[in-house]
C-alpha atoms as a PDB file:
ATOM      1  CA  UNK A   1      84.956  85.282 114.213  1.00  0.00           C
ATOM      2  CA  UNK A   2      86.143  85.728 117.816  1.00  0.00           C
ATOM      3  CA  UNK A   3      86.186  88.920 119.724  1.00  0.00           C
ATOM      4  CA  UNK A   4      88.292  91.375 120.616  1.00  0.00           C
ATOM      5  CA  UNK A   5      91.926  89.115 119.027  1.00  0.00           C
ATOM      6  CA  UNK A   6      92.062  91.832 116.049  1.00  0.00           C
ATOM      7  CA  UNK A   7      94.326  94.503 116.191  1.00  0.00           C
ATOM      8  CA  UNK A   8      92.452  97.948 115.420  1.00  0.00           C
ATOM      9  CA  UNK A   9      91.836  98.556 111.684  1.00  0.00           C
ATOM     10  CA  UNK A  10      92.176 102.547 110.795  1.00  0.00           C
ATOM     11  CA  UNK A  11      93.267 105.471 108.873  1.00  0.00           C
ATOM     12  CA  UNK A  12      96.656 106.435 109.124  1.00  0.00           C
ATOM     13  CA  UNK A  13      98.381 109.215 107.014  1.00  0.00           C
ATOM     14  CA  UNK A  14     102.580 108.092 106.128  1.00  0.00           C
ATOM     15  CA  UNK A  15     105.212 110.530 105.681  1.00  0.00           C
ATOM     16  CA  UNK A  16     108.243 109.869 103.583  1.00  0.00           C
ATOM     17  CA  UNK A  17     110.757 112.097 105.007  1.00  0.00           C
ATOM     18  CA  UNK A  18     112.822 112.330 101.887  1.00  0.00           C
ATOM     19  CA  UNK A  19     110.274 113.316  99.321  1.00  0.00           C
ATOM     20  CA  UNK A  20     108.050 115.116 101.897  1.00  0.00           C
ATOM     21  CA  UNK A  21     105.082 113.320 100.190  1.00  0.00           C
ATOM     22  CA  UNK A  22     102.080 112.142 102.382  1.00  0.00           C
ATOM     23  CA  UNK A  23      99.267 109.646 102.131  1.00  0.00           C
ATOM     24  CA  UNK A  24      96.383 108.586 104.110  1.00  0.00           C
ATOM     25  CA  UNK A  25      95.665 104.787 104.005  1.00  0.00           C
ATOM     26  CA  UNK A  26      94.330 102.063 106.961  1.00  0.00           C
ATOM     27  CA  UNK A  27      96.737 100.480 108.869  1.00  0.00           C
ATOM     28  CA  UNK A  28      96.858  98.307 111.756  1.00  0.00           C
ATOM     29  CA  UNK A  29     100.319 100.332 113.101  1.00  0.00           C
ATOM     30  CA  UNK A  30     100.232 102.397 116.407  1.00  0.00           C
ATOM     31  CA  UNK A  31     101.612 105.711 116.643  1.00  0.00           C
ATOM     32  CA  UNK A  32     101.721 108.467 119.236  1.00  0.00           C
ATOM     33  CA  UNK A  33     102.407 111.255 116.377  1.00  0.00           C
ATOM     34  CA  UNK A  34      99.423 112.816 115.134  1.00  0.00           C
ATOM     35  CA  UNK A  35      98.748 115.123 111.733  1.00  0.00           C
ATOM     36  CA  UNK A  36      95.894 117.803 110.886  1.00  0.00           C
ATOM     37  CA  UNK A  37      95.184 116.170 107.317  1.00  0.00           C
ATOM     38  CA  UNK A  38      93.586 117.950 104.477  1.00  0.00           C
ATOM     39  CA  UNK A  39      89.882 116.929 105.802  1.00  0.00           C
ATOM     40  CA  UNK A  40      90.614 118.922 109.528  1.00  0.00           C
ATOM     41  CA  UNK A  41      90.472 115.388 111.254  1.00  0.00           C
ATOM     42  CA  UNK A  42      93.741 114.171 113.202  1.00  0.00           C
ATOM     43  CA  UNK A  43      95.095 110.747 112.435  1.00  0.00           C
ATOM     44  CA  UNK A  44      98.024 109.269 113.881  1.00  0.00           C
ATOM     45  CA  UNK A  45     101.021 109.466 111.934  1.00  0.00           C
ATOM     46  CA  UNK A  46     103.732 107.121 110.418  1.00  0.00           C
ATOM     47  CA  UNK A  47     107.094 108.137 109.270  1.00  0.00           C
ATOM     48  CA  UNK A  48     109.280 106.344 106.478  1.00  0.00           C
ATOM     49  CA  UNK A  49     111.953 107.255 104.802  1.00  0.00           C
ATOM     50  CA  UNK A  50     111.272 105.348 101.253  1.00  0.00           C
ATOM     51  CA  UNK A  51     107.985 105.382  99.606  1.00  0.00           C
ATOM     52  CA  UNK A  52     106.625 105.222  96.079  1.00  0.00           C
ATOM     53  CA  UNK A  53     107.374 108.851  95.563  1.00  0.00           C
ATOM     54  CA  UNK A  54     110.840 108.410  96.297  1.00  0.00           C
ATOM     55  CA  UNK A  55     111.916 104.716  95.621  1.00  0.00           C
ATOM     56  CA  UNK A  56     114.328 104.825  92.244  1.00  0.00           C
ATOM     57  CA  UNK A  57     112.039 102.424  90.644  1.00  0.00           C
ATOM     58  CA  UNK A  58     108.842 104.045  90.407  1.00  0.00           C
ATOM     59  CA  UNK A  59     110.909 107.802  90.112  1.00  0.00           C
ATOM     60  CA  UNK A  60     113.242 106.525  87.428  1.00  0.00           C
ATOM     61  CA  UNK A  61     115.690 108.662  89.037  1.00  0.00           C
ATOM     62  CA  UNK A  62     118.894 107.306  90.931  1.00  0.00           C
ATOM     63  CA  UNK A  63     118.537 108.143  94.940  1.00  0.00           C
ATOM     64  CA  UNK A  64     120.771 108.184  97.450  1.00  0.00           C
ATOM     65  CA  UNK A  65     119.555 107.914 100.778  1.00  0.00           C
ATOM     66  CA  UNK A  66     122.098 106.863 103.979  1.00  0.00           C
ATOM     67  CA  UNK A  67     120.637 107.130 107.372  1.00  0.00           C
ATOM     68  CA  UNK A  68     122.845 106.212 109.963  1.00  0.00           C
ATOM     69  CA  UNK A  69     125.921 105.358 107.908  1.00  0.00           C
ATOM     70  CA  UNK A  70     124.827 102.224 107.135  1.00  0.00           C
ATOM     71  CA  UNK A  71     126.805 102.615 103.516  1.00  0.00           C
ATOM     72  CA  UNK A  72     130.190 103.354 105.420  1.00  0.00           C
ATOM     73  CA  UNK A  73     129.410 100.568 107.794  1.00  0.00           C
ATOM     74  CA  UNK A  74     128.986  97.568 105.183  1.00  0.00           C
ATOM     75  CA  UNK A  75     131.891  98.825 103.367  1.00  0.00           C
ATOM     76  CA  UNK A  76     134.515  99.294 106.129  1.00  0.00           C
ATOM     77  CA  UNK A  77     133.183  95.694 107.472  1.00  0.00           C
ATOM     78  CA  UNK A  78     133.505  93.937 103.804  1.00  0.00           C
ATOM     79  CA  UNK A  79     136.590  95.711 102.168  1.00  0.00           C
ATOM     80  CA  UNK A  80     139.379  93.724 100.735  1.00  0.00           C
ATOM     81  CA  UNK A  81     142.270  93.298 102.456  1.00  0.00           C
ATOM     82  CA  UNK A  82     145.817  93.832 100.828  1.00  0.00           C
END
């Protein structure tokens, strides 16, 4: 394999903002927040705002998450007109 053409390979730890739930994984993403995690060692961290702990389908309860209107947006663009 050639040198130095792969991005760096490491543990990460994701947030998901609407559950509050965290997990560490490796990533190749960069970040320039960093988290204490359980272990004492700082990683870099990643925040989304739909993960497994939160997404309807693996919850099997109905969610509603808007950020930035988006909802309102599609809506006003696509209503019918009369």
């Amino acid at each position: 394999m050639k040198k130095d053409i792969h991005p760096d390979y490491k543990e990460v730890v994701f947030h998901d903002t609407s559950s509050d739930y965290k997990f560490i994984t490796r990533s190749t993403i960069k970040s320039k927040e960093t988290i204490k995690w359980e272990d004492g060692k700082e990683y870099p961290l990643i925040k989304v705002e739909v993960s497994s702990a939160s997404h309807p389908f693996f919850t099997g309860k109905k969610l509603f998450v808007d950020t930035a209107g988006r909802v309102e947006k599609f809506q006003k663009k696509y209503q019918k007109k009369s």
